[in-house]
N, C-alpha and C. Protein backbone atom coordinates (compact mmCIF):
# COMPACT_ATOMS: atom_id res chain seq x y z
N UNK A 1 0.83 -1.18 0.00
CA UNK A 1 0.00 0.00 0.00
C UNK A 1 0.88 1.24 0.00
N UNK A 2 0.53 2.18 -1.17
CA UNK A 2 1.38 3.64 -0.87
C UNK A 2 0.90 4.05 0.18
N UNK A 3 1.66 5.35 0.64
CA UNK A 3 1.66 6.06 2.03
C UNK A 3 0.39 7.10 1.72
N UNK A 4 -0.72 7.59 1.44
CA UNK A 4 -1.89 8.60 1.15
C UNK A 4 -1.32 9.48 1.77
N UNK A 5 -0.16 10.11 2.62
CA UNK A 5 -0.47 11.42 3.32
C UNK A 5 0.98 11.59 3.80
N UNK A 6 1.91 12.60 2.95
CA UNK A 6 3.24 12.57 3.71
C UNK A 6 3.50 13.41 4.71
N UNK A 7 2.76 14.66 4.86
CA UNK A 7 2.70 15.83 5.74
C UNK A 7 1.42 15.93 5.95
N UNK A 8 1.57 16.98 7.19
CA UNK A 8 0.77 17.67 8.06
C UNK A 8 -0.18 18.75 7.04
N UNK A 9 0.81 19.46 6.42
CA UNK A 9 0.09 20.13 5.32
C UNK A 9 -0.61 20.09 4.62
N UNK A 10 -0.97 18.45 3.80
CA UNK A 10 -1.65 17.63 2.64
C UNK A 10 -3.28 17.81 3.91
N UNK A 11 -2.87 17.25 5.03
CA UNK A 11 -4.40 17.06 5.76
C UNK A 11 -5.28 18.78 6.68
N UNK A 12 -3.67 19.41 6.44
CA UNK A 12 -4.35 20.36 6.78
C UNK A 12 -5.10 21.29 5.77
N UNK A 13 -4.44 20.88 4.38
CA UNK A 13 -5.49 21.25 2.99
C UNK A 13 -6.64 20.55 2.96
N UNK A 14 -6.98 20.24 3.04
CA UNK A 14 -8.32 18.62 3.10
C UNK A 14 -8.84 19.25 3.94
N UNK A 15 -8.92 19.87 5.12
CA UNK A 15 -9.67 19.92 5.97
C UNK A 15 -9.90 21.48 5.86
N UNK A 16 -8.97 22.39 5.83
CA UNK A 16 -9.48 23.72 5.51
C UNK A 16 -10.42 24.17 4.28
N UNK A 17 -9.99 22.89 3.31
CA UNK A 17 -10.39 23.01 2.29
C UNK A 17 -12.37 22.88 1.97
N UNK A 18 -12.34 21.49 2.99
CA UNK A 18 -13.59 21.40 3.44
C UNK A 18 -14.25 22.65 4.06
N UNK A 19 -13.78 23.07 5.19
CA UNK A 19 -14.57 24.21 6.19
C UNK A 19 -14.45 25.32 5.22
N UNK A 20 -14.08 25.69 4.04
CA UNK A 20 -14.12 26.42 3.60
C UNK A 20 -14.73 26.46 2.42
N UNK A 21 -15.44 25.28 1.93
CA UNK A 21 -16.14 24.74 0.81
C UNK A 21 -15.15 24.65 -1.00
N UNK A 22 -13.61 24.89 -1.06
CA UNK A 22 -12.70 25.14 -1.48
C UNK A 22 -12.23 23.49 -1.87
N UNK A 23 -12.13 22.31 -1.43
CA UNK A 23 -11.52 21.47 -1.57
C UNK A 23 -12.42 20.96 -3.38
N UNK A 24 -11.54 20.66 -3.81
CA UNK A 24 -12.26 19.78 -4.89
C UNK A 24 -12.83 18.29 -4.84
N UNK A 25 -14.03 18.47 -5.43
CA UNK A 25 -14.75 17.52 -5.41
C UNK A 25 -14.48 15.63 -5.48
N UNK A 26 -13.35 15.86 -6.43
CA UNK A 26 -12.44 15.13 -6.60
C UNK A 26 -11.86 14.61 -5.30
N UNK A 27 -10.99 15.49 -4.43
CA UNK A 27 -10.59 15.35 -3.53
C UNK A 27 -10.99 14.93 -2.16
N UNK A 28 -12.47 14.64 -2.57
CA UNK A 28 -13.20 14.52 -1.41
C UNK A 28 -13.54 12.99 -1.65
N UNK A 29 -12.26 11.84 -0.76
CA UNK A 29 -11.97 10.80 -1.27
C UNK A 29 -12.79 9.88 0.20
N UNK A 30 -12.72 8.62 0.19
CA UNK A 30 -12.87 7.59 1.16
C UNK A 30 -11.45 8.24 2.16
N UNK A 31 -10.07 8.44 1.91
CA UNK A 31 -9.52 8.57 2.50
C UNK A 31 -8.85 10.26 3.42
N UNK A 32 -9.68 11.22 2.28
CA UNK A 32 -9.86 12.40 2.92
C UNK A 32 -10.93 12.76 3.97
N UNK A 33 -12.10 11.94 3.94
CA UNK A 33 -13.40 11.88 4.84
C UNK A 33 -12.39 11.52 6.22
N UNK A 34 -11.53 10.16 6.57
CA UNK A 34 -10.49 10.29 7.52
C UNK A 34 -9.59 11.45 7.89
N UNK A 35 -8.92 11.40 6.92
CA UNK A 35 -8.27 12.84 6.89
C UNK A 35 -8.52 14.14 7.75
N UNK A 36 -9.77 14.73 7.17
CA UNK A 36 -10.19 15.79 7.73
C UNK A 36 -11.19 15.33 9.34
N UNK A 37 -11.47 14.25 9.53
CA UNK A 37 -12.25 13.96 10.82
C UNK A 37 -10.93 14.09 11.87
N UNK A 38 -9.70 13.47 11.57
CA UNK A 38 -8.61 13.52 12.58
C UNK A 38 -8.07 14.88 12.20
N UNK A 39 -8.22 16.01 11.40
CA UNK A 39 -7.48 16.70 11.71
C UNK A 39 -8.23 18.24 12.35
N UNK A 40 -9.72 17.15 12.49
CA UNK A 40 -10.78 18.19 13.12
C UNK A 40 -10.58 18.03 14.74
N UNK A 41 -10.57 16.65 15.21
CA UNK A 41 -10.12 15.84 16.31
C UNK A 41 -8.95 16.23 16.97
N UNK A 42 -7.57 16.66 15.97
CA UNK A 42 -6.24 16.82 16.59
C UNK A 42 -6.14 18.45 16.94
N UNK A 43 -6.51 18.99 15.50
CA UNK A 43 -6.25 20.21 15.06
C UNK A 43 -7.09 21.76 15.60
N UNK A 44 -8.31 21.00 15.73
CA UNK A 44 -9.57 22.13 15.79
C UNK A 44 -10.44 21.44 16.98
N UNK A 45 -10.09 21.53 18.00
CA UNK A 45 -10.84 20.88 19.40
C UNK A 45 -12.23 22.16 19.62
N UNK A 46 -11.79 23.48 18.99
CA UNK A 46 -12.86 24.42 18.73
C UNK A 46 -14.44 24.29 17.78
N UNK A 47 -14.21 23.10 17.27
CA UNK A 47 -15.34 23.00 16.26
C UNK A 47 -14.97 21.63 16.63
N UNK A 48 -15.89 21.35 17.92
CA UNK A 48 -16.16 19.79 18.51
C UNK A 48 -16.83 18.32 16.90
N UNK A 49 -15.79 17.89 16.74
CA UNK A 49 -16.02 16.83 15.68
C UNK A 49 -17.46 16.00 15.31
N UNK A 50 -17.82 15.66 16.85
CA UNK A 50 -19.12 14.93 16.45
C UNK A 50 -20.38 16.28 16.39
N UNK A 51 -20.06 17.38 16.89
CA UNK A 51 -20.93 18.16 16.67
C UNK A 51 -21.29 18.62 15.61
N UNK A 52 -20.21 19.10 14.72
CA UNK A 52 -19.99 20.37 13.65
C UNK A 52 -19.85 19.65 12.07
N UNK A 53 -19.10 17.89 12.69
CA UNK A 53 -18.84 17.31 10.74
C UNK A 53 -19.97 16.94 10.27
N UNK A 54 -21.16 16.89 10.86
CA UNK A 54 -22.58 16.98 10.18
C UNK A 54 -22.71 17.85 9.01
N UNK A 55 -23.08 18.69 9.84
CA UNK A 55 -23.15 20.25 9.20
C UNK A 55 -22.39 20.42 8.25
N UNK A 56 -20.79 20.31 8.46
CA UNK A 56 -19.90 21.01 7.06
C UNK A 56 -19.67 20.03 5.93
N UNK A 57 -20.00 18.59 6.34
CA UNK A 57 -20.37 17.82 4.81
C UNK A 57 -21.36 18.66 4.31
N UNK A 58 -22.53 18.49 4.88
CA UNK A 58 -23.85 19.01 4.50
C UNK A 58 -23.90 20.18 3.72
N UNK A 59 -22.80 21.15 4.21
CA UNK A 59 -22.74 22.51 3.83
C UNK A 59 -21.60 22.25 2.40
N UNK A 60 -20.92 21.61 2.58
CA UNK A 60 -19.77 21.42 1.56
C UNK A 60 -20.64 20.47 0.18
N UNK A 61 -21.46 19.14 0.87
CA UNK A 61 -21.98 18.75 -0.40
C UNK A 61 -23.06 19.56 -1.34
N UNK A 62 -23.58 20.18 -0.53
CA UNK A 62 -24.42 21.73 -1.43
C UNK A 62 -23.54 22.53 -2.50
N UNK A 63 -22.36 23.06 -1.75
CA UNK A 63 -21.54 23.52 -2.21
C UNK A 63 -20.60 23.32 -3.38
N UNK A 64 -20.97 21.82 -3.75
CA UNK A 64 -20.47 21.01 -4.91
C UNK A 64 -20.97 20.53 -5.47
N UNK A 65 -22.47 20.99 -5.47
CA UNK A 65 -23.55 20.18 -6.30
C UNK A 65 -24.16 18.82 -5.81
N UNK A 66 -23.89 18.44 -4.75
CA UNK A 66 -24.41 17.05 -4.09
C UNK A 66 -25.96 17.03 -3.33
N UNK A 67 -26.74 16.55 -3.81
CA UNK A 67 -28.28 17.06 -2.48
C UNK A 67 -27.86 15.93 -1.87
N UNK A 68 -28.29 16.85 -0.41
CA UNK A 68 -28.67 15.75 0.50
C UNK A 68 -29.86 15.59 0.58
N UNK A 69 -29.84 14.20 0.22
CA UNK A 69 -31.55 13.77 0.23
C UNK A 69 -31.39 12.49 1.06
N UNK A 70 -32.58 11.51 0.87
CA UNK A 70 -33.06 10.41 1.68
C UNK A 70 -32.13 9.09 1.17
N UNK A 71 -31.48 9.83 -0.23
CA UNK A 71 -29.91 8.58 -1.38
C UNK A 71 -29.11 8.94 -1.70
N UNK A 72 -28.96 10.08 -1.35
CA UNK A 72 -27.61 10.46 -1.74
C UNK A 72 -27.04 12.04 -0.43
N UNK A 73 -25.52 12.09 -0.57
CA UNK A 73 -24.88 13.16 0.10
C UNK A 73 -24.39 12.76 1.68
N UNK A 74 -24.72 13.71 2.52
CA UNK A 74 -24.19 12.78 3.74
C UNK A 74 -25.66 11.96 4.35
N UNK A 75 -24.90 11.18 5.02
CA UNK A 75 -25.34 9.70 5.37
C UNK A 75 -24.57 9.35 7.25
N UNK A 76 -25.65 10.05 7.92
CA UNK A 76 -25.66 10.44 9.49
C UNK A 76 -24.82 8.55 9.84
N UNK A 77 -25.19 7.87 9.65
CA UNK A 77 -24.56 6.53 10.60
C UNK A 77 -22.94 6.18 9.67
N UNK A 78 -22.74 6.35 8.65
CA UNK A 78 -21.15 6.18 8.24
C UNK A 78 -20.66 7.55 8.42
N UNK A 79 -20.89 8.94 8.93
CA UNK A 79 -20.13 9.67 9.50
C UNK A 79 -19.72 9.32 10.77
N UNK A 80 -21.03 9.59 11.64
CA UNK A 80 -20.77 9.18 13.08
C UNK A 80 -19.81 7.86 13.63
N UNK A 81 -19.76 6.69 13.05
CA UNK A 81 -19.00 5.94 13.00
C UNK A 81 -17.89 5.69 12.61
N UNK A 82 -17.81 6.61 11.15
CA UNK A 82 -16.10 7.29 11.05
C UNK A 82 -15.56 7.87 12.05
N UNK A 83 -16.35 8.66 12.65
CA UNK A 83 -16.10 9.68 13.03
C UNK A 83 -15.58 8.95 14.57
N UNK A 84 -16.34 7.74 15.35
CA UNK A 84 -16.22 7.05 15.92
C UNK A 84 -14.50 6.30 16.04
N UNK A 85 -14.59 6.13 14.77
CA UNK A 85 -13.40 5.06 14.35
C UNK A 85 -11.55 6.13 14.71
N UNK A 86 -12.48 7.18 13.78
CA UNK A 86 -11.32 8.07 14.06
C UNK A 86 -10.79 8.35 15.36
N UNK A 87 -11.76 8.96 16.50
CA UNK A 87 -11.44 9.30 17.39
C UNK A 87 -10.89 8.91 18.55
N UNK A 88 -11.16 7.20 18.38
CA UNK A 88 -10.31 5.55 19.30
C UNK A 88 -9.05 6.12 19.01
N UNK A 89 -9.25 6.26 17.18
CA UNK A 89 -7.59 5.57 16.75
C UNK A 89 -6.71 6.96 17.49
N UNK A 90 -6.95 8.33 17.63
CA UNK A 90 -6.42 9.27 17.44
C UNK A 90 -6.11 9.10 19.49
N UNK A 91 -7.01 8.83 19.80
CA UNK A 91 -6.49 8.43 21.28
C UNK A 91 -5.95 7.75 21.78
N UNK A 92 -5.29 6.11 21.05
CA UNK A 92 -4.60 5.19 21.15
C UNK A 92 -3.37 5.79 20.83
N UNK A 93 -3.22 6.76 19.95
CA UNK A 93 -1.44 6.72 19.39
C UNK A 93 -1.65 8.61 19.82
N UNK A 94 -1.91 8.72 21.11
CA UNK A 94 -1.84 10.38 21.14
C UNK A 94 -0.50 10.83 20.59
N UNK A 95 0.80 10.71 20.47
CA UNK A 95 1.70 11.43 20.55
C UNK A 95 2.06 11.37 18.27
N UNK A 96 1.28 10.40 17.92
CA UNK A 96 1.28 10.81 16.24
C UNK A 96 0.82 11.86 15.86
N UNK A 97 1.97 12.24 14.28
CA UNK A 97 1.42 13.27 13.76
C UNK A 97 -0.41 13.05 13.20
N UNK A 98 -0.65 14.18 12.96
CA UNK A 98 -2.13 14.14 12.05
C UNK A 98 -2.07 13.43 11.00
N UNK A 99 -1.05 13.12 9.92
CA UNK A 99 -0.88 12.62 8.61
C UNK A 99 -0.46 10.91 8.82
N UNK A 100 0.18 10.90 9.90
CA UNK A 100 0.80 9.48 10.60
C UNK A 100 -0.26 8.70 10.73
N UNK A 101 -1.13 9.74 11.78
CA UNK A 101 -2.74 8.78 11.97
C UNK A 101 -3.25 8.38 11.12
N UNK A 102 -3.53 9.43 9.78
CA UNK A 102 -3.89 8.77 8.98
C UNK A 102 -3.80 8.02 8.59
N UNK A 103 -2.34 7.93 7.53
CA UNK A 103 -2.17 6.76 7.19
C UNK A 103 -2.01 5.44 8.12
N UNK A 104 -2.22 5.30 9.24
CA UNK A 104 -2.18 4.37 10.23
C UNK A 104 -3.33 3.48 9.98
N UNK A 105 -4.93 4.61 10.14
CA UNK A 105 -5.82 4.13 9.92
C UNK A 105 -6.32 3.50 8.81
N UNK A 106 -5.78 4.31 7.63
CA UNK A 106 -6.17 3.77 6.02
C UNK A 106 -5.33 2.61 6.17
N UNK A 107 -4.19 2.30 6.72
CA UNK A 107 -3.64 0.84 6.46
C UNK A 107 -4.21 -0.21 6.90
N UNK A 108 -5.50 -0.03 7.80
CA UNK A 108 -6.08 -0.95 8.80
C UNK A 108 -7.39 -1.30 7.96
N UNK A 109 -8.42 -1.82 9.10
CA UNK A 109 -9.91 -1.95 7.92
C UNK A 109 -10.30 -0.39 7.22
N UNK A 110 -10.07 0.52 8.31
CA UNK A 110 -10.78 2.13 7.84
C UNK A 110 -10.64 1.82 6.37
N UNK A 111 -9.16 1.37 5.92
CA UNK A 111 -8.66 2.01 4.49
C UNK A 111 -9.82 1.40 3.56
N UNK A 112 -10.29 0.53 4.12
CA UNK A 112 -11.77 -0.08 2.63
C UNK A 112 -12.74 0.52 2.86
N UNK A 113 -13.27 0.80 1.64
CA UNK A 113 -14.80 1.59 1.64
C UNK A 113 -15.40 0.52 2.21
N UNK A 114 -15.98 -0.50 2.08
CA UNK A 114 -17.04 -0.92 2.86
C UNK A 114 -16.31 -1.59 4.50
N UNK A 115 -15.67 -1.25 4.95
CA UNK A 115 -15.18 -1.20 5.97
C UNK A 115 -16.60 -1.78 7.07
N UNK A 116 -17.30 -0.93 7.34
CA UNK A 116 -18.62 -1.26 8.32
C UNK A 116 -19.53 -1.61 7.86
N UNK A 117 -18.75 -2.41 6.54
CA UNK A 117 -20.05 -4.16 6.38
C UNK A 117 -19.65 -5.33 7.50
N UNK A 118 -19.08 -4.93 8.39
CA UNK A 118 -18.38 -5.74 9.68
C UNK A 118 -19.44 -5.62 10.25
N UNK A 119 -20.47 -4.82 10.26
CA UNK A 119 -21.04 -3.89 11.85
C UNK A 119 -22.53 -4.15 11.50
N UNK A 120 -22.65 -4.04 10.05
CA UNK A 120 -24.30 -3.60 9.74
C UNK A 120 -24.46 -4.22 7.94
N UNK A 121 -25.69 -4.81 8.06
CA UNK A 121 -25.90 -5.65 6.66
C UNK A 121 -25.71 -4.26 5.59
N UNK A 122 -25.66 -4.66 4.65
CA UNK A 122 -25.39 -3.25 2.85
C UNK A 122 -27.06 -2.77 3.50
N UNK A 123 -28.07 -3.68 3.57
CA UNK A 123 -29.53 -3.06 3.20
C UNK A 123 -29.71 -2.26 4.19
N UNK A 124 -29.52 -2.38 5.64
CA UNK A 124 -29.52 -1.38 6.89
C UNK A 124 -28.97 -0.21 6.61
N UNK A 125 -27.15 -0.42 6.53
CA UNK A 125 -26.05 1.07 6.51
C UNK A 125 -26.66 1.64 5.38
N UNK A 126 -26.99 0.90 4.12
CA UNK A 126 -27.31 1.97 3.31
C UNK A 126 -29.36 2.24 3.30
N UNK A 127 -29.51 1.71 4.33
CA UNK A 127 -31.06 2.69 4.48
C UNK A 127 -31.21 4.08 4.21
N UNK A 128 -32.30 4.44 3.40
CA UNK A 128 -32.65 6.24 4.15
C UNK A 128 -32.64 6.24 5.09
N UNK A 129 -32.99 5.55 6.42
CA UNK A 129 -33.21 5.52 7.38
C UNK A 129 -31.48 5.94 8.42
N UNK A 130 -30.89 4.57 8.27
CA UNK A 130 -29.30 5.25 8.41
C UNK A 130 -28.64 6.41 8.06
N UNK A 131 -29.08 6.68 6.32
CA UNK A 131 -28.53 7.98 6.40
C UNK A 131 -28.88 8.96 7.00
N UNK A 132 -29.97 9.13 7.45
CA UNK A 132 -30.81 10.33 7.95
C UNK A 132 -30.77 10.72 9.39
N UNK A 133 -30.44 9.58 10.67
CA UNK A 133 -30.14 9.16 11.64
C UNK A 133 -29.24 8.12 11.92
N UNK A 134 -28.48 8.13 13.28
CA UNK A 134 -27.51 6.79 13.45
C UNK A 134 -28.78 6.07 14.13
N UNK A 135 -28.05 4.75 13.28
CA UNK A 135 -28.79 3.26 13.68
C UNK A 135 -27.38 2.35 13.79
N UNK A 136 -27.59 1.75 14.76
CA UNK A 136 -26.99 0.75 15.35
C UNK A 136 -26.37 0.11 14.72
N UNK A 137 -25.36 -0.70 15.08
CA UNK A 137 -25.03 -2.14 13.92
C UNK A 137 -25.80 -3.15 14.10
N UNK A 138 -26.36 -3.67 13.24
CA UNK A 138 -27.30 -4.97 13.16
C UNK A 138 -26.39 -6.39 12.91
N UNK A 139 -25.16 -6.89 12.61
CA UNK A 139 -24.05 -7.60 12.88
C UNK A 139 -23.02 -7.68 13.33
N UNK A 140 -22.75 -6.70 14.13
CA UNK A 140 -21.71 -7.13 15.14
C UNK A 140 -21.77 -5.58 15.97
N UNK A 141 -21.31 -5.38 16.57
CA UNK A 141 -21.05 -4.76 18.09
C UNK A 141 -19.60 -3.64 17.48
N UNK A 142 -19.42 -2.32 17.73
CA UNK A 142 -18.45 -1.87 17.12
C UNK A 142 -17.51 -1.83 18.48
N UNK A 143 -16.17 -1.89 17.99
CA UNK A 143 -14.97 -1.88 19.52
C UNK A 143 -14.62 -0.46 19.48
N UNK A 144 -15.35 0.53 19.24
CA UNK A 144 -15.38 2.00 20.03
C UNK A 144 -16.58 2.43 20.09
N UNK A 145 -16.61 3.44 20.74
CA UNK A 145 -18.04 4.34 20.80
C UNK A 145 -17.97 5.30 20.04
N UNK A 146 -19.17 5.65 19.92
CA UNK A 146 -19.61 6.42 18.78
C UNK A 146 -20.40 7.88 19.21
C-alpha cells in the first residue's frame, strides 16, 4: 500500500479546504473523509467533531452540487461511526502526527470503503433511514463508541 499522506500540510489542505467549501470535489476521497475527521479531532478541538462534521459535509456537499436527500450526500450513521473510528484511533497513538494517523488508519480496515459491512448488513447502513439518523449495527457490536 502507498503512504496517502506525507505531511501535516496535505491534511491540513483537506480539511481547511472542506470548512471552507474550497476542496475539490475530486478530492473529497474515502480517505480524505479520515483525513479531515482527525485533523478536526487533533487540530480544531474548537469546532467539537461529532458536533460540527454533520453540518460542514452538509454545507460542503451543497456547495459542490451534491443534495442531501433520503440517497444520496451525507449519510448520518457512516459519519458518526467514522467519526467514531477516528477518534479511538487518534487516542490510542496520542503522541502521532495528524498525517501518521492517517495513514495508520487507512492501512487498517478504515482504508476499505465498505469497511462497516463488519457492523451492519449493505440493506440497513445503506437505508434512508441510516442515512438520515444513526442506527446501530445490526451484525456485530463496534470496539469503540460512537
Amino acid at each position: 500500500m502507498s503512504i496517502p499522506y506525507e505531511s501535516e500540510s496535505e491534511i491540513a489542505a483537506i480539511g481547511e479546504g472542506l470548512l471552507a467549501r474550497t476542496l475539490p470535489k475530486s478530492g473529497w476521497t474515502h480517505a480524505a473523509h479520515f483525513a479531515a475527521a482527525l485533523w478536526l479531532i487533533k487540530c480544531r478541538p474548537d469546532l467539537p467533531a461529532r458536533v460540527r462534521m454533520p453540518g460542514i459535509i452538509r454545507a460542503y456537499n451543497e456547495a459542490t452540487g451534491v443534495a442531501n436527500t433520503a440517497t444520496s450526500g451525507y449519510h448520518e450513521t457512516i459519519t458518526l461511526a467514522s467519526l467514531g473510528a477516528a477518534a479511538a484511533h487518534a487516542e490510542a497513538n496520542p503522541r502521532a502526527a495528524v498525517h501518521e494517523l492517517a495513514n495508520m488508519l487507512l492501512a487498517g480496515p478504515c482504508g476499505e470503503k465498505d469497511w462497516l459491512l463488519e457492523y451492519w448488513s449493505r440493506g440497513m447502513l445503506f437505508s434512508p433511514l441510516a442515512r438520515a439518523r444513526w442506527v446501530d449495527p445490526d451484525v456485530a457490536i463496534l470496539p469503540f463508541s460512537v
